[in-house]
N, C-alpha and C. Protein backbone atom coordinates (compact mmCIF):
# COMPACT_ATOMS: atom_id res chain seq x y z
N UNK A 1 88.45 136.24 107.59
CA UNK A 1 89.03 136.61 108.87
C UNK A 1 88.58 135.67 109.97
N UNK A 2 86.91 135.17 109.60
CA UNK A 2 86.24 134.87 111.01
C UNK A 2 87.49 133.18 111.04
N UNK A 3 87.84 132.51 109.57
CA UNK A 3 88.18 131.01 109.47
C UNK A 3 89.51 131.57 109.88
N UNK A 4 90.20 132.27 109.94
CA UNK A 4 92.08 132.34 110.25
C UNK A 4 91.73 132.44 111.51
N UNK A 5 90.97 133.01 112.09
CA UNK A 5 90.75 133.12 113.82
C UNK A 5 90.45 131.94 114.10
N UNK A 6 89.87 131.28 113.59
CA UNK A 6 89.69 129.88 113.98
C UNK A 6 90.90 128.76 114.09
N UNK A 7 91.30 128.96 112.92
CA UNK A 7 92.35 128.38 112.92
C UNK A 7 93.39 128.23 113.50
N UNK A 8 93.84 129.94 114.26
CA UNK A 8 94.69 129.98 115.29
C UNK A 8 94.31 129.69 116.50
N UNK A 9 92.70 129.55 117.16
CA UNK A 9 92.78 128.71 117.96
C UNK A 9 92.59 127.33 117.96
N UNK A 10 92.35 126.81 117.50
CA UNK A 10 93.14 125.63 117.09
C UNK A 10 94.25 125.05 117.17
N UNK A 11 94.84 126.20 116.58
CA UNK A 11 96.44 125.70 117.02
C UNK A 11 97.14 125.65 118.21
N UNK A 12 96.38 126.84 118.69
CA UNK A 12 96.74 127.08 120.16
C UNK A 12 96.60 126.22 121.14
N UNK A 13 95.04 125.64 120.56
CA UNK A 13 94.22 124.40 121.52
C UNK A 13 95.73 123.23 121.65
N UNK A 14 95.90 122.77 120.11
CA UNK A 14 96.60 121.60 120.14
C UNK A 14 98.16 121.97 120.31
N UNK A 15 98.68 122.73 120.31
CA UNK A 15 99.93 123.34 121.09
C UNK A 15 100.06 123.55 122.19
N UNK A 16 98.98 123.20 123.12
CA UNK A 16 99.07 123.64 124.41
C UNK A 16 99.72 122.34 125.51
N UNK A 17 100.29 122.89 126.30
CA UNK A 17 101.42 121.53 127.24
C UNK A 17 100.25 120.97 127.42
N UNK A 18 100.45 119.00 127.37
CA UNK A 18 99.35 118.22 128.10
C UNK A 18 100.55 117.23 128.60
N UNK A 19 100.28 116.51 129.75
CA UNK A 19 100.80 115.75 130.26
C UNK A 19 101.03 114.39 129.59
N UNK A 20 102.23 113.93 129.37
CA UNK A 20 101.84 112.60 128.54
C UNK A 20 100.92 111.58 129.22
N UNK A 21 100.81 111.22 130.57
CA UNK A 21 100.64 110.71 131.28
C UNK A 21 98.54 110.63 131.59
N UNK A 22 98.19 112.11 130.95
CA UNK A 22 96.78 112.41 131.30
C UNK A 22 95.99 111.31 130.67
N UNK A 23 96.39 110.82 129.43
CA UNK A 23 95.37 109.92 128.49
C UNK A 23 95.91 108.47 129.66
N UNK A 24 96.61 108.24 130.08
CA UNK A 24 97.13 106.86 130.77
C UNK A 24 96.37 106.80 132.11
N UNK A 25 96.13 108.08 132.62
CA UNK A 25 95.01 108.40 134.01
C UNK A 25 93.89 108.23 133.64
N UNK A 26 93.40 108.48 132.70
CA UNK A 26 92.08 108.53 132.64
C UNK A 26 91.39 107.39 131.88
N UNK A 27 92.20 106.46 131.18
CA UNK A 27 91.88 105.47 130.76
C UNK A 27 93.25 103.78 131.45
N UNK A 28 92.96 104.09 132.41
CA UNK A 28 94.33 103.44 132.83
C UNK A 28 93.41 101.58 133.29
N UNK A 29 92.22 101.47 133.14
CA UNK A 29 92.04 100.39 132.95
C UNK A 29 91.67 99.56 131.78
N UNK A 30 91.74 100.42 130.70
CA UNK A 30 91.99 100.36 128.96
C UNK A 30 93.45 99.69 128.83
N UNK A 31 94.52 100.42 129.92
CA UNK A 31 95.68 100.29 128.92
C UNK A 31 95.85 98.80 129.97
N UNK A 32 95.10 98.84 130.73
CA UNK A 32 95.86 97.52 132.17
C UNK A 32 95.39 96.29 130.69
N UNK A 33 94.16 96.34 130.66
CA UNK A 33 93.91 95.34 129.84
C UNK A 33 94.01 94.53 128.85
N UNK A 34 94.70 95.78 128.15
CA UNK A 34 95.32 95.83 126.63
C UNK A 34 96.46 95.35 127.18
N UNK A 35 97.40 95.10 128.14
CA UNK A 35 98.53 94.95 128.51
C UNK A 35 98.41 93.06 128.90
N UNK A 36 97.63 93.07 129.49
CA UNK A 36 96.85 91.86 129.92
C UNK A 36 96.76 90.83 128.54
N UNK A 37 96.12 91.60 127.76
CA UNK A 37 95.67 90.66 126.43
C UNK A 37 96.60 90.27 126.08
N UNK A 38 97.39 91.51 126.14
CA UNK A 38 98.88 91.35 124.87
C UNK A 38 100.09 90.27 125.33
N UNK A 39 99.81 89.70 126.85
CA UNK A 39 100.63 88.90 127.67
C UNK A 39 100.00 87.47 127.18
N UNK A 40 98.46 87.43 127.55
CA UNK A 40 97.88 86.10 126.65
C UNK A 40 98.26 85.97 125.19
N UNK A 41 98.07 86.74 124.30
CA UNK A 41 98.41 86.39 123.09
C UNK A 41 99.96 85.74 122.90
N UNK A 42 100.65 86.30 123.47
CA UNK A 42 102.04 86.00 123.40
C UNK A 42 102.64 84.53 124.08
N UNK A 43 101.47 84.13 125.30
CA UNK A 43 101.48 82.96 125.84
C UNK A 43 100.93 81.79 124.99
N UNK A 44 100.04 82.27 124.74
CA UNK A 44 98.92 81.48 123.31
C UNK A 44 99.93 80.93 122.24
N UNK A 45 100.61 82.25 121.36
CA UNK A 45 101.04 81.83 120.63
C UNK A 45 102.51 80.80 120.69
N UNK A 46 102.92 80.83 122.22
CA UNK A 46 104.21 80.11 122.12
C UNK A 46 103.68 78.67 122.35
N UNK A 47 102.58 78.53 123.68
CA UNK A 47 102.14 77.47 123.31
C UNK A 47 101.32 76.47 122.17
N UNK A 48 100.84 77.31 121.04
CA UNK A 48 100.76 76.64 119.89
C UNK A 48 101.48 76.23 119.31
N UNK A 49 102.96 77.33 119.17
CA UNK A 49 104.18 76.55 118.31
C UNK A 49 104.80 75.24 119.12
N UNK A 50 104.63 75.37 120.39
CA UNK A 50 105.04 74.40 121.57
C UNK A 50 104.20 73.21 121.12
N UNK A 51 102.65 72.90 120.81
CA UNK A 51 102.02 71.82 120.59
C UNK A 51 101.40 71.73 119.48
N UNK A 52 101.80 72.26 118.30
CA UNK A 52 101.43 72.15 116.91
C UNK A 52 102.38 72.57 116.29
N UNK A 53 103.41 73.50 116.46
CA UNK A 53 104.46 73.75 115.29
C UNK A 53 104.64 74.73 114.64
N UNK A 54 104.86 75.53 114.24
CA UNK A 54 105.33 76.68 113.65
C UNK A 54 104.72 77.00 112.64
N UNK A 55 104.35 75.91 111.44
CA UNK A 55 103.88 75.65 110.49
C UNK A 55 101.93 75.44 110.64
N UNK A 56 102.19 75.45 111.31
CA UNK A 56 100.72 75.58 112.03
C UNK A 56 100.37 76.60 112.22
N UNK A 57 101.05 77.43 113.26
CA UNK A 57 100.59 78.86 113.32
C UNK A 57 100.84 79.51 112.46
N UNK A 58 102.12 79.08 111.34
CA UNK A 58 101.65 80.38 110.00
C UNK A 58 100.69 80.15 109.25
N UNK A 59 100.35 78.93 109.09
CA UNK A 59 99.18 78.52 107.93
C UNK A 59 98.17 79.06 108.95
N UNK A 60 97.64 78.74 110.23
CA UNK A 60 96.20 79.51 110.68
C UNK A 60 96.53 80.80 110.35
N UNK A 61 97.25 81.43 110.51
CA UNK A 61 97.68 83.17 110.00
C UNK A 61 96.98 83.34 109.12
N UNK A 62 97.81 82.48 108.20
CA UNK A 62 97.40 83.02 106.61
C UNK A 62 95.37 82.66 106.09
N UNK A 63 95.57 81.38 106.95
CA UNK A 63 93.95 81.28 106.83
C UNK A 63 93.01 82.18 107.42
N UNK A 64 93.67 82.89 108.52
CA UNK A 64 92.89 83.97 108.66
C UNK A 64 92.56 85.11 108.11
N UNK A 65 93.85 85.44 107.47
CA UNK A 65 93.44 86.25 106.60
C UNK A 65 92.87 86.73 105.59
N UNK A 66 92.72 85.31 104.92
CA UNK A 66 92.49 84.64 104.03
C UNK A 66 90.83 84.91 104.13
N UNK A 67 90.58 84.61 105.29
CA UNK A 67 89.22 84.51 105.71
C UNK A 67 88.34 85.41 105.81
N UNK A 68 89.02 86.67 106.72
CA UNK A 68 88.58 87.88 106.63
C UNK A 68 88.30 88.95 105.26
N UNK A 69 89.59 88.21 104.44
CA UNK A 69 89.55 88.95 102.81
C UNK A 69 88.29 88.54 102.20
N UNK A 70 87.67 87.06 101.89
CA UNK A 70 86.40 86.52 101.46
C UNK A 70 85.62 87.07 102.50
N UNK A 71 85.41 87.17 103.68
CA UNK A 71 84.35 87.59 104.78
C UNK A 71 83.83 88.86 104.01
N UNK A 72 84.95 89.80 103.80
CA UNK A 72 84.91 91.35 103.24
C UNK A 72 84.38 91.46 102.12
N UNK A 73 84.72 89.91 100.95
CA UNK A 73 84.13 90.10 100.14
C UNK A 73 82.81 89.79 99.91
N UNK A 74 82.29 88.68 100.33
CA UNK A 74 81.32 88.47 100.52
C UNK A 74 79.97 88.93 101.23
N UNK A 75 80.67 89.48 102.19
CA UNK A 75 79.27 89.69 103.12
C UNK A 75 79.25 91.22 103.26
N UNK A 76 80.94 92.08 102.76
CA UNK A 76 80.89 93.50 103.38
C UNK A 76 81.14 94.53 102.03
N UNK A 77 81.07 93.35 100.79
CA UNK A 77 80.62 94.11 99.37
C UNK A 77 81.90 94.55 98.88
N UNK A 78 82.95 94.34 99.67
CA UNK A 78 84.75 94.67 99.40
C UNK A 78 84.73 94.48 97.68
N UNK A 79 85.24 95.69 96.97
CA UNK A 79 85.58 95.31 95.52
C UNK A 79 86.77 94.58 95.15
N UNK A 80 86.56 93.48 94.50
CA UNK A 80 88.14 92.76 94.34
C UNK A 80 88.14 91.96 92.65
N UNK A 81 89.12 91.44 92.58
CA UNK A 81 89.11 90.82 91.17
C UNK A 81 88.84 89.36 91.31
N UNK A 82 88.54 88.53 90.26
CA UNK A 82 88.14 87.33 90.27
C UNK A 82 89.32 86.51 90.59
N UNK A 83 90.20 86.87 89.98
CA UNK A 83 92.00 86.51 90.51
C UNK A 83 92.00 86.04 92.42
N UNK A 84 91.81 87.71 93.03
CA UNK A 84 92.14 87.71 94.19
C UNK A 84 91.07 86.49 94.70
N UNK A 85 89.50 86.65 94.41
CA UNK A 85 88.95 85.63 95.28
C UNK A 85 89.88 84.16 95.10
N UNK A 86 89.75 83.74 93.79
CA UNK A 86 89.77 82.68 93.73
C UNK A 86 91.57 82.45 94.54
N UNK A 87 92.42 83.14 94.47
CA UNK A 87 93.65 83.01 95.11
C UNK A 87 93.38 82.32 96.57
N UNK A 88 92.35 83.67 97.27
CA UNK A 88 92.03 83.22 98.55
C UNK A 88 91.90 81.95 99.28
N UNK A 89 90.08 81.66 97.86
CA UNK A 89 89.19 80.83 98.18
C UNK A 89 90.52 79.43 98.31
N UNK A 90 91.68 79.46 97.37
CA UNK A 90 92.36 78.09 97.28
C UNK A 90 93.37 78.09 98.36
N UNK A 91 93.64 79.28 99.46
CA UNK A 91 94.23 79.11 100.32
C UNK A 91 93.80 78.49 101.51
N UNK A 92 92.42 78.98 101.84
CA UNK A 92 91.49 78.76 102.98
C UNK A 92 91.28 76.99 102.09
N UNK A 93 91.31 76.62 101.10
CA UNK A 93 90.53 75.16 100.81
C UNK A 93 92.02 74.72 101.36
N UNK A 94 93.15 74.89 101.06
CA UNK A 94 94.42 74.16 101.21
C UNK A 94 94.70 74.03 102.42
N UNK A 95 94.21 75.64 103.51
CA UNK A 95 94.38 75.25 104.63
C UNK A 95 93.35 74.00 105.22
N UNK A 96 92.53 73.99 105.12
CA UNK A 96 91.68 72.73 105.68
C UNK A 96 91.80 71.11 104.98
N UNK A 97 92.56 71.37 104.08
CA UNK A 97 93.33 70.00 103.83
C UNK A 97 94.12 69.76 104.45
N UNK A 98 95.07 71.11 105.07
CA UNK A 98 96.17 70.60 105.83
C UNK A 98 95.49 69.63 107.38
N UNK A 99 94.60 70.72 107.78
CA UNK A 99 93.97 70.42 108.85
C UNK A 99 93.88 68.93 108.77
N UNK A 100 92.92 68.69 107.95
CA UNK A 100 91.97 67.41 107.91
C UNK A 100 93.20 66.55 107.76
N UNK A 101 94.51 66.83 107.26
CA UNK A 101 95.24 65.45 106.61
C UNK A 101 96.01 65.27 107.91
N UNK A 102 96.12 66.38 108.96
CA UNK A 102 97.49 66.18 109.95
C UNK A 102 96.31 65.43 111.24
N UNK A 103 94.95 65.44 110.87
CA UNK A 103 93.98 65.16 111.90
C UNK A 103 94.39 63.36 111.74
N UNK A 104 94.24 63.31 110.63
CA UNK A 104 93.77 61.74 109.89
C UNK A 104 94.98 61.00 110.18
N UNK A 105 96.01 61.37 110.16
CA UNK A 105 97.59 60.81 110.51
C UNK A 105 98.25 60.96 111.87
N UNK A 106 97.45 62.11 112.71
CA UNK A 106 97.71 62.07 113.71
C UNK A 106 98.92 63.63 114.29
N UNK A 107 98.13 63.84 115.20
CA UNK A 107 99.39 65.22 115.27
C UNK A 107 100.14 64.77 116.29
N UNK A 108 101.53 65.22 115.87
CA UNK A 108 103.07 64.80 115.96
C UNK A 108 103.72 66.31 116.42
């Protein structure tokens, strides 16, 4: 009896009218900022495709991810197969060939 009483307030709690607007008042220099960031990133990323290329920003993508997957495995004990590392490890090596080869020839 005592857990169904509980339960109905509970429900009551989270059924109750809230303003959409209350979480945007009370954290409204959270969302300014997040709004802020999200304007740089979007500037960032056009000017990379603007002075490196498209192909650039997907390969750093993928190297990032790439990066974070070995980071996880390595340092944060992430369980994975010998497959997946080594997949990784040859993406992140390929990306820094790209690097090093578009350095050596010159970026265009």
């Amino acid at each position: 009896a005592g857990a169904a009483a509980g339960a109905r307030a509970l429900l009551a709690a989270a059924s109750a009218p809230v303003s959409p607007f209350k979480l945007l008042e009370r954290h409204a220099w959270t969302f300014a900022l997040a709004s802020v960031l999200g304007v740089l990133v979007n500037i960032s990323t056009m000017l990379m495709i603007k002075y490196t290329g498209s192909v650039s920003l997907k390969l750093l993508a993928t190297a990032r991810n790439a990066g974070l997957v070995l980071y996880a495995v390595l340092l944060g004990g992430e369980a994975t197969t010998v497959t997946q590392v080594v997949g990784y490890a040859i993406c992140v090596t390929f990306f820094i060939v790209y690097v090093l080869h578009k350095a050596s020839h010159g970026a265009t």
